[in-house]
Protein backbone atom coordinates (compact mmCIF):
# COMPACT_ATOMS: atom_id res chain seq x y z
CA UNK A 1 155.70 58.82 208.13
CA UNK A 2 158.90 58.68 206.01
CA UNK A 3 160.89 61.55 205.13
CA UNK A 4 160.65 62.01 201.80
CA UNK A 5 163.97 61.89 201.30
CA UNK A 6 164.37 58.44 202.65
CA UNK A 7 161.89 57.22 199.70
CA UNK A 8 163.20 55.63 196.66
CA UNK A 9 163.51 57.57 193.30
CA UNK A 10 160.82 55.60 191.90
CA UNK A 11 158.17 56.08 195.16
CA UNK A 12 159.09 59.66 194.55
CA UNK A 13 157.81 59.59 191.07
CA UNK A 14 154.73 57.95 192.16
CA UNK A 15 153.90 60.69 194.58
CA UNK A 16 154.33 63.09 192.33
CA UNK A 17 152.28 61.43 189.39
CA UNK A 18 149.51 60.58 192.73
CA UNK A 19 146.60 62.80 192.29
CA UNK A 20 144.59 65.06 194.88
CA UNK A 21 141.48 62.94 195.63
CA UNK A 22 139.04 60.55 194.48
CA UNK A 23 137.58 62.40 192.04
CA UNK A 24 140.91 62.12 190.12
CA UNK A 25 142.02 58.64 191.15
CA UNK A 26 144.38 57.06 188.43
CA UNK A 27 144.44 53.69 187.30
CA UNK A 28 147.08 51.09 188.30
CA UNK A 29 147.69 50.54 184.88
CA UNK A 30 148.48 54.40 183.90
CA UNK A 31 150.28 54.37 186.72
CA UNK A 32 152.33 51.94 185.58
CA UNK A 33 152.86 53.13 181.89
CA UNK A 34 153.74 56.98 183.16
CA UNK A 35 156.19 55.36 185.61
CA UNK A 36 157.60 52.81 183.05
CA UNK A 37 157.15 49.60 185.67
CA UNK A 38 154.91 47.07 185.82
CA UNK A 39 151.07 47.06 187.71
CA UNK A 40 152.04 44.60 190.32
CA UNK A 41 155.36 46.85 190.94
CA UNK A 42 153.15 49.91 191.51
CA UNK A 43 150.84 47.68 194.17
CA UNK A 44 153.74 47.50 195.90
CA UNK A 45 154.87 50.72 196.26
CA UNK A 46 151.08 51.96 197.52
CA UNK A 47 151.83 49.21 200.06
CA UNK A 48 155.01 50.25 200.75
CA UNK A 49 153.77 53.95 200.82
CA UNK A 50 150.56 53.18 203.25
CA UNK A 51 153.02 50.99 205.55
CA UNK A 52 154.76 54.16 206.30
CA UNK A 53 151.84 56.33 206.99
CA UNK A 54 151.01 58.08 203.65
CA UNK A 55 147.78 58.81 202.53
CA UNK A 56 147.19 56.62 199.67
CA UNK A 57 143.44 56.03 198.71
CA UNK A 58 141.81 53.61 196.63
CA UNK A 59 138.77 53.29 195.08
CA UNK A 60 137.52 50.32 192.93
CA UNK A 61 134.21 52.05 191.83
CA UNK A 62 134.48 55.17 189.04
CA UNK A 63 136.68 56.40 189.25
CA UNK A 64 138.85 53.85 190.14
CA UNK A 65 142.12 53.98 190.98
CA UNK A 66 144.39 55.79 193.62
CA UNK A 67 144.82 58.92 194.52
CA UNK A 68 146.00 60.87 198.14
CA UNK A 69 143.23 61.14 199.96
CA UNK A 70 142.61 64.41 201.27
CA UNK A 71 138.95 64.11 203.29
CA UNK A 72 137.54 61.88 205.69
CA UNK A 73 134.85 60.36 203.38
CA UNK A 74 137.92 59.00 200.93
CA UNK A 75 139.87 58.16 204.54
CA UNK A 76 136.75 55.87 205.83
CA UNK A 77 136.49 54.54 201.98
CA UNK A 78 139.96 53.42 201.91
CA UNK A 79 139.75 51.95 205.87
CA UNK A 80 136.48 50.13 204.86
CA UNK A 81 137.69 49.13 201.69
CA UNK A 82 141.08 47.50 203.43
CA UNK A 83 138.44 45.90 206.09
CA UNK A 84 136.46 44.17 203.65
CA UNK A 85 139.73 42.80 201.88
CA UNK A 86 140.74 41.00 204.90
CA UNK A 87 137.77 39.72 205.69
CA UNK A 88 137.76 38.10 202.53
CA UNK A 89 140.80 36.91 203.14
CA UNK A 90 140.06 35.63 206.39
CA UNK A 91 137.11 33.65 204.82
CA UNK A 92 139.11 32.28 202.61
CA UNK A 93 141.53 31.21 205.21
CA UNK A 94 138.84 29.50 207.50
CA UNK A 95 138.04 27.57 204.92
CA UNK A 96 141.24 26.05 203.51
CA UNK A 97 141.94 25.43 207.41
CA UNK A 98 139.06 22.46 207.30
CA UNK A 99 141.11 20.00 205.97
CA UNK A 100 143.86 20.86 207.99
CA UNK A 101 144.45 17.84 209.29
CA UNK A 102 144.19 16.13 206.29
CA UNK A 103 148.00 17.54 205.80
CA UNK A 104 149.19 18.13 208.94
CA UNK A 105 152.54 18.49 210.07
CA UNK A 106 154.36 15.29 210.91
């Protein structure tokens, strides 16, 4: 995990406006309007964030939003939740890739 000093000014302000738990996730979009950036900006940083080993949940039933996760039921959540994601993605994939040859490279 980073050292907290090593994060930017505006991942600090995230962590601090980041909540304890699921039960208090906070929308993207609030998020975004306390920090003053844009929703895809704060996606990022909760990438950014995960990718160097902090806890960052997310939940997309009620409440949904992110928060830090702070028990294993909101760890799995999160895990599963990443899983399913790339699954999906990988479906998605798999099936653009039929007509790969259709434009393959010359």
């Amino acid at each position: 995990m980073k050292d907290v000093k090593q994060l930017s000014d505006i991942e600090r302000q995230f962590l601090s406006a980041l909540p304890d738990g699921r039960d208090n996730a906070v929308t993207l979009l609030k998020l975004s309007r306390t920090l003053h950036i844009n929703k895809h900006k704060v996606s990022e940083i909760v990438a950014r964030l995960r990718n160097a080993g902090y806890l960052v949940g997310s939940s997309k039933s009620r409440p949904n939003g992110v928060y830090f996760i702070i028990t294993a039921q909101e760890f799995w959540e999160t895990v599963n939740t990443i899983k399913k994601s790339i699954q999906s993605q990988q479906a998605t994939l798999d099936a653009l890739m039929i007509h790969e040859e259709r434009f393959a490279r010359e």
